[in-house]
PDB file of N, CA and C in Angstrom:
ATOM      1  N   UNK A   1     103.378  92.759 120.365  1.00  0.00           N
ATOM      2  CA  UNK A   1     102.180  93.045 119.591  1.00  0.00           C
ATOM      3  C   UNK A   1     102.030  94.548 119.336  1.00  0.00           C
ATOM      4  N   UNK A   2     102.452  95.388 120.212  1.00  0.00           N
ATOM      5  CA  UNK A   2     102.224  96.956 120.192  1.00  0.00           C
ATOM      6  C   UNK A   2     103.402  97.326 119.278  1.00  0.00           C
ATOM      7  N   UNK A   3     104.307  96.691 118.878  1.00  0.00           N
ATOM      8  CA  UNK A   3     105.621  97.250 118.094  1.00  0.00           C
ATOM      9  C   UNK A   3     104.638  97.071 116.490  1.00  0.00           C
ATOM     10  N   UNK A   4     104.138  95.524 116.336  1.00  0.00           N
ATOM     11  CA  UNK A   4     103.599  95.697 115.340  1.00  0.00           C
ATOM     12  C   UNK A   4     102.583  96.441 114.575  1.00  0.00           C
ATOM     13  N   UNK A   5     101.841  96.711 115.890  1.00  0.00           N
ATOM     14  CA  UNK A   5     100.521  97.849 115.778  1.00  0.00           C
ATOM     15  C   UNK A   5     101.234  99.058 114.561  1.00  0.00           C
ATOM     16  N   UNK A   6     102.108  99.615 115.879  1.00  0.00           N
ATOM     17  CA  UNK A   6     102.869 100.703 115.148  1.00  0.00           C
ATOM     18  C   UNK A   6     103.366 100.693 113.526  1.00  0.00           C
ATOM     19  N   UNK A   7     104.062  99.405 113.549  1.00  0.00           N
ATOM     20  CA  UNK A   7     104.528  99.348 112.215  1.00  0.00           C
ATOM     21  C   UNK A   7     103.555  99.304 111.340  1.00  0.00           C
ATOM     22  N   UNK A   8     102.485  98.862 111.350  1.00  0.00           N
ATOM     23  CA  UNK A   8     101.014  98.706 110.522  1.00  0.00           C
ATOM     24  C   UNK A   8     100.807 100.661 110.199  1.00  0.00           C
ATOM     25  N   UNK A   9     100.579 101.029 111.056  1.00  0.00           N
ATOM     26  CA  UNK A   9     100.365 102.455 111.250  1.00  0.00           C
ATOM     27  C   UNK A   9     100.898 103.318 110.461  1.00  0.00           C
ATOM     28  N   UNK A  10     102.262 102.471 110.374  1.00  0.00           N
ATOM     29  CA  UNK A  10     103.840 103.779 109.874  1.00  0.00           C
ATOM     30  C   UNK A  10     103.401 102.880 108.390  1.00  0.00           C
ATOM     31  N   UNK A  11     103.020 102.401 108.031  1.00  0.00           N
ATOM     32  CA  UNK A  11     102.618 101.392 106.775  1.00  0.00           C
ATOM     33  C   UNK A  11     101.596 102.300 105.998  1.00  0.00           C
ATOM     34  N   UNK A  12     100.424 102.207 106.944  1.00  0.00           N
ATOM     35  CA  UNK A  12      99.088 102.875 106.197  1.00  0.00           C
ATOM     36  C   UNK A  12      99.685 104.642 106.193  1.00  0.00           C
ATOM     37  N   UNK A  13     100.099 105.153 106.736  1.00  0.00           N
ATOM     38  CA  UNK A  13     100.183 106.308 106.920  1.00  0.00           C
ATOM     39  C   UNK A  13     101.303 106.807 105.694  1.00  0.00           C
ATOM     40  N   UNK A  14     101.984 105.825 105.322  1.00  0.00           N
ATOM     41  CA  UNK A  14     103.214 105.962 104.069  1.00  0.00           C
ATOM     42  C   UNK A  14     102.344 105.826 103.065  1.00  0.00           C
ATOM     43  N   UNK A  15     101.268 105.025 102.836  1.00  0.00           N
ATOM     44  CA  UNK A  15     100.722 104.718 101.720  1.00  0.00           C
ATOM     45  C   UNK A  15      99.446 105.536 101.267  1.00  0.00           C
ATOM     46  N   UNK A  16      99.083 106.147 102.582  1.00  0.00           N
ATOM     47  CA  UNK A  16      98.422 107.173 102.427  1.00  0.00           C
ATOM     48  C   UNK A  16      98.969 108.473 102.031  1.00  0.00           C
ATOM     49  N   UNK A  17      99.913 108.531 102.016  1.00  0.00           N
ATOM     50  CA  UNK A  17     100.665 110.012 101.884  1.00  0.00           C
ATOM     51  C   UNK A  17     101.067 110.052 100.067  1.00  0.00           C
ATOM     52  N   UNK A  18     101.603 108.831 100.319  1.00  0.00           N
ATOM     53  CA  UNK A  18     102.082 108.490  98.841  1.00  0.00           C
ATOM     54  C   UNK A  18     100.556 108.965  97.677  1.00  0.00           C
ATOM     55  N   UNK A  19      99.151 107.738  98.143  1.00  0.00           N
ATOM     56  CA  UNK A  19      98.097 107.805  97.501  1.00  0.00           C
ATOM     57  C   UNK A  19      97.593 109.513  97.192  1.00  0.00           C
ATOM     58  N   UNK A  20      97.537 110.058  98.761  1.00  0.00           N
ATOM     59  CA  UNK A  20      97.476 111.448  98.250  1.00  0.00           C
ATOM     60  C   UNK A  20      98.141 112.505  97.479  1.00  0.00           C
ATOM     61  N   UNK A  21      99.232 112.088  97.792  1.00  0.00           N
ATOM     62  CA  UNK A  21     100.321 113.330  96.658  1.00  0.00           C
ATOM     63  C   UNK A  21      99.920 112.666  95.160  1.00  0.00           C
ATOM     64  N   UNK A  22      99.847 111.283  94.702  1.00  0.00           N
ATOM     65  CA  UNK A  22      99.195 110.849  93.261  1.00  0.00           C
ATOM     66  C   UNK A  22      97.939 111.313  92.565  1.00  0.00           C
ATOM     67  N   UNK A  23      97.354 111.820  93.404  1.00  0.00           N
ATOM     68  CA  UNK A  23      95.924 112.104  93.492  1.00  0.00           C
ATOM     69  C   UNK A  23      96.040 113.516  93.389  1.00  0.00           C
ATOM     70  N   UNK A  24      96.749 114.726  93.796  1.00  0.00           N
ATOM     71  CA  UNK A  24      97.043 115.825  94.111  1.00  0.00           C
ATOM     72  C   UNK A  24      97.969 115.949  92.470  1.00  0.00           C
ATOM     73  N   UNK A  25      98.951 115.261  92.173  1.00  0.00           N
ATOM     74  CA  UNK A  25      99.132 115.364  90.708  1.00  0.00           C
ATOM     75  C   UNK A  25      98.544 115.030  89.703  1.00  0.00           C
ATOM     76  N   UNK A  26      97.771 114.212  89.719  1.00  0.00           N
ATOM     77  CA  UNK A  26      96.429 114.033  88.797  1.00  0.00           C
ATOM     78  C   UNK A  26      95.505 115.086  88.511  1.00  0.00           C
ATOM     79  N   UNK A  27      95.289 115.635  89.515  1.00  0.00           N
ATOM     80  CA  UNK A  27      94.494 116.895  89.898  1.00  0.00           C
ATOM     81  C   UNK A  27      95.426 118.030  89.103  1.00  0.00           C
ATOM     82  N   UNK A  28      96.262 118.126  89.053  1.00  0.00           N
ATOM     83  CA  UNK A  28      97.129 119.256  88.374  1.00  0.00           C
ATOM     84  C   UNK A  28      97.259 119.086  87.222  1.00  0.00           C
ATOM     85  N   UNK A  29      97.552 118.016  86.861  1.00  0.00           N
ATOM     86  CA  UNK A  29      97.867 117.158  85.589  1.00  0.00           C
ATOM     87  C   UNK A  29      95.553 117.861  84.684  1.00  0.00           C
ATOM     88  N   UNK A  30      94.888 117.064  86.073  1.00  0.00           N
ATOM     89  CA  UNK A  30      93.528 117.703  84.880  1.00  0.00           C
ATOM     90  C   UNK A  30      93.111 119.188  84.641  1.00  0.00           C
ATOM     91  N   UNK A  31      94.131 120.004  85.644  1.00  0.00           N
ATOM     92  CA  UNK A  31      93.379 121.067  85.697  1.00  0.00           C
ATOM     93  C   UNK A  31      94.141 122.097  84.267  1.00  0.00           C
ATOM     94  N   UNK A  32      95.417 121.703  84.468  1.00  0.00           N
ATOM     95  CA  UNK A  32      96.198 121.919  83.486  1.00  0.00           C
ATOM     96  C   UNK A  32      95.891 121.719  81.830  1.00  0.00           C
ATOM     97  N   UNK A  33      95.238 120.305  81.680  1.00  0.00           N
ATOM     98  CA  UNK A  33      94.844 120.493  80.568  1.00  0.00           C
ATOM     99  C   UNK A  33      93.227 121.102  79.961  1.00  0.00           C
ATOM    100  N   UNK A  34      92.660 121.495  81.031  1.00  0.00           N
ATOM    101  CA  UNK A  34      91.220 122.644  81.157  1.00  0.00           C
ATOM    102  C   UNK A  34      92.005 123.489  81.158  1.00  0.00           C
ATOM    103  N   UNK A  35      93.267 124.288  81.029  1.00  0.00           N
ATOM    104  CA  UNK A  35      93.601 125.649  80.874  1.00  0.00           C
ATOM    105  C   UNK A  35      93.433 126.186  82.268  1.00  0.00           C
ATOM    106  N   UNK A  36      92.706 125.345  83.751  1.00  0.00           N
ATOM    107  CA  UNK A  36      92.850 126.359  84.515  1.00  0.00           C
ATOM    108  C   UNK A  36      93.944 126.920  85.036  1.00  0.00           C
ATOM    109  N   UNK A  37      94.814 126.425  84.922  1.00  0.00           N
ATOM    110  CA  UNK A  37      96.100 126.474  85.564  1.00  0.00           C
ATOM    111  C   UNK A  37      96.944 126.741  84.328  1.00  0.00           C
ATOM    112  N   UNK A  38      98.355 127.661  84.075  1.00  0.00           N
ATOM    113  CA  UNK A  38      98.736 127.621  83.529  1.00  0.00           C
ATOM    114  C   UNK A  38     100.343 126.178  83.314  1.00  0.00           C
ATOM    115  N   UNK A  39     100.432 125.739  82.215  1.00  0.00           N
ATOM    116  CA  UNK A  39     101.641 124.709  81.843  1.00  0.00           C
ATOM    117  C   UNK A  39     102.562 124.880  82.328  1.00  0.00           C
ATOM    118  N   UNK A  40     103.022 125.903  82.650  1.00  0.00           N
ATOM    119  CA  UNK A  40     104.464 126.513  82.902  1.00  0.00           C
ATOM    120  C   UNK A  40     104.395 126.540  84.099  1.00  0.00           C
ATOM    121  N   UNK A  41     103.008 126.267  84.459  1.00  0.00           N
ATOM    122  CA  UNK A  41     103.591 126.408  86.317  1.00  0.00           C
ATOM    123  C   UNK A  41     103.339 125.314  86.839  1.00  0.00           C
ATOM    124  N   UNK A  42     102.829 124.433  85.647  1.00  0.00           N
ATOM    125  CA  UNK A  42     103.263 122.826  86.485  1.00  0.00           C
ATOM    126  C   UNK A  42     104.492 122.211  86.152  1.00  0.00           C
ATOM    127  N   UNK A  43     105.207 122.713  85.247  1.00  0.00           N
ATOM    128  CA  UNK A  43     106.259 122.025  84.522  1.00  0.00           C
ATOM    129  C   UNK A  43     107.608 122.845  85.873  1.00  0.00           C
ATOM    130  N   UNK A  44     107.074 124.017  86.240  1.00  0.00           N
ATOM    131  CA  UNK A  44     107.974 124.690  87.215  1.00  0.00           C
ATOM    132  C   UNK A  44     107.782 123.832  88.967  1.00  0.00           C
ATOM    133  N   UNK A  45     106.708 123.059  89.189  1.00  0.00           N
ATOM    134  CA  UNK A  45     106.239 122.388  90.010  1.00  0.00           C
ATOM    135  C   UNK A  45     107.151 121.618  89.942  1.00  0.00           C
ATOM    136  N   UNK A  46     107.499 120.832  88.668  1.00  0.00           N
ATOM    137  CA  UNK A  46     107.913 119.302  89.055  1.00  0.00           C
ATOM    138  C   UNK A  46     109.401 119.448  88.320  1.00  0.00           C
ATOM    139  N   UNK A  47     110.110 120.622  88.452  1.00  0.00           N
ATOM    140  CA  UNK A  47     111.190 121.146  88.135  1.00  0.00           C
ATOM    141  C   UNK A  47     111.973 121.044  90.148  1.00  0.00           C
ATOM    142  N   UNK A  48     110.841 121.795  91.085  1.00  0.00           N
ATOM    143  CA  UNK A  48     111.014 121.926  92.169  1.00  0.00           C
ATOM    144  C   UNK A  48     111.035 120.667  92.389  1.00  0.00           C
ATOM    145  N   UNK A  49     109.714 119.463  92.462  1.00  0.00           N
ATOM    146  CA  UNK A  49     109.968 118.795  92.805  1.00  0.00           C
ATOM    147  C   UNK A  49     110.855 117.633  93.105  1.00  0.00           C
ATOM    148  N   UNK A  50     111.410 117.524  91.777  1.00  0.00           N
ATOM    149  CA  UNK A  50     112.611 116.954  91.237  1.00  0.00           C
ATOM    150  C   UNK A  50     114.031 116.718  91.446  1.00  0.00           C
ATOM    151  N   UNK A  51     113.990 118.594  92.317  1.00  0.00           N
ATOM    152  CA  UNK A  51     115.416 118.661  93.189  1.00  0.00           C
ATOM    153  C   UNK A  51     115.352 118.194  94.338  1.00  0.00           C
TER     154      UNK A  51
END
Protein backbone atom coordinates (compact mmCIF):
# COMPACT_ATOMS: atom_id res chain seq x y z
CA UNK A 1 0.00 0.00 0.00
CA UNK A 2 2.94 2.51 0.84
CA UNK A 3 4.65 1.71 -2.69
CA UNK A 4 1.38 2.90 -4.10
CA UNK A 5 1.04 5.97 -1.92
CA UNK A 6 4.32 6.96 -3.42
CA UNK A 7 3.50 6.31 -6.90
CA UNK A 8 0.24 8.53 -6.54
CA UNK A 9 2.67 11.26 -5.25
CA UNK A 10 5.37 10.85 -8.11
CA UNK A 11 1.93 11.14 -10.31
CA UNK A 12 0.50 14.41 -8.81
CA UNK A 13 3.82 15.94 -8.46
CA UNK A 14 4.61 15.21 -12.50
CA UNK A 15 1.38 16.71 -13.29
CA UNK A 16 1.84 19.45 -11.26
CA UNK A 17 5.07 20.45 -12.64
CA UNK A 18 3.94 19.86 -16.10
CA UNK A 19 0.47 22.16 -15.20
CA UNK A 20 2.85 24.79 -13.91
CA UNK A 21 5.46 25.22 -16.58
CA UNK A 22 1.92 25.52 -19.08
CA UNK A 23 0.76 28.14 -17.06
CA UNK A 24 4.27 29.91 -16.78
CA UNK A 25 4.19 29.86 -20.80
CA UNK A 26 0.91 31.23 -21.12
CA UNK A 27 2.01 33.88 -18.91
CA UNK A 28 4.85 34.74 -21.37
CA UNK A 29 2.96 34.01 -24.30
CA UNK A 30 0.32 37.12 -22.57
CA UNK A 31 2.83 39.26 -21.50
CA UNK A 32 4.51 39.23 -24.77
CA UNK A 33 1.71 40.20 -26.66
CA UNK A 34 1.06 43.51 -24.06
CA UNK A 35 4.59 44.45 -25.28
CA UNK A 36 5.78 43.83 -21.74
CA UNK A 37 8.29 41.66 -22.55
CA UNK A 38 10.12 41.87 -25.55
CA UNK A 39 9.42 38.88 -28.77
CA UNK A 40 12.83 38.14 -29.19
CA UNK A 41 13.30 37.11 -25.85
CA UNK A 42 10.65 34.67 -25.86
CA UNK A 43 11.39 33.25 -29.17
CA UNK A 44 15.21 33.06 -27.55
CA UNK A 45 13.40 31.20 -24.48
CA UNK A 46 12.03 28.47 -26.45
CA UNK A 47 15.11 28.34 -28.78
CA UNK A 48 16.85 27.29 -25.21
CA UNK A 49 14.21 25.37 -24.40
CA UNK A 50 14.12 23.25 -27.29
CA UNK A 51 17.74 22.07 -26.95
Amino acid sequence: MEAFLSSEVAIFTVCGLVALSVLVFLALIVLASFGVIDGKFLLELLRIIRK
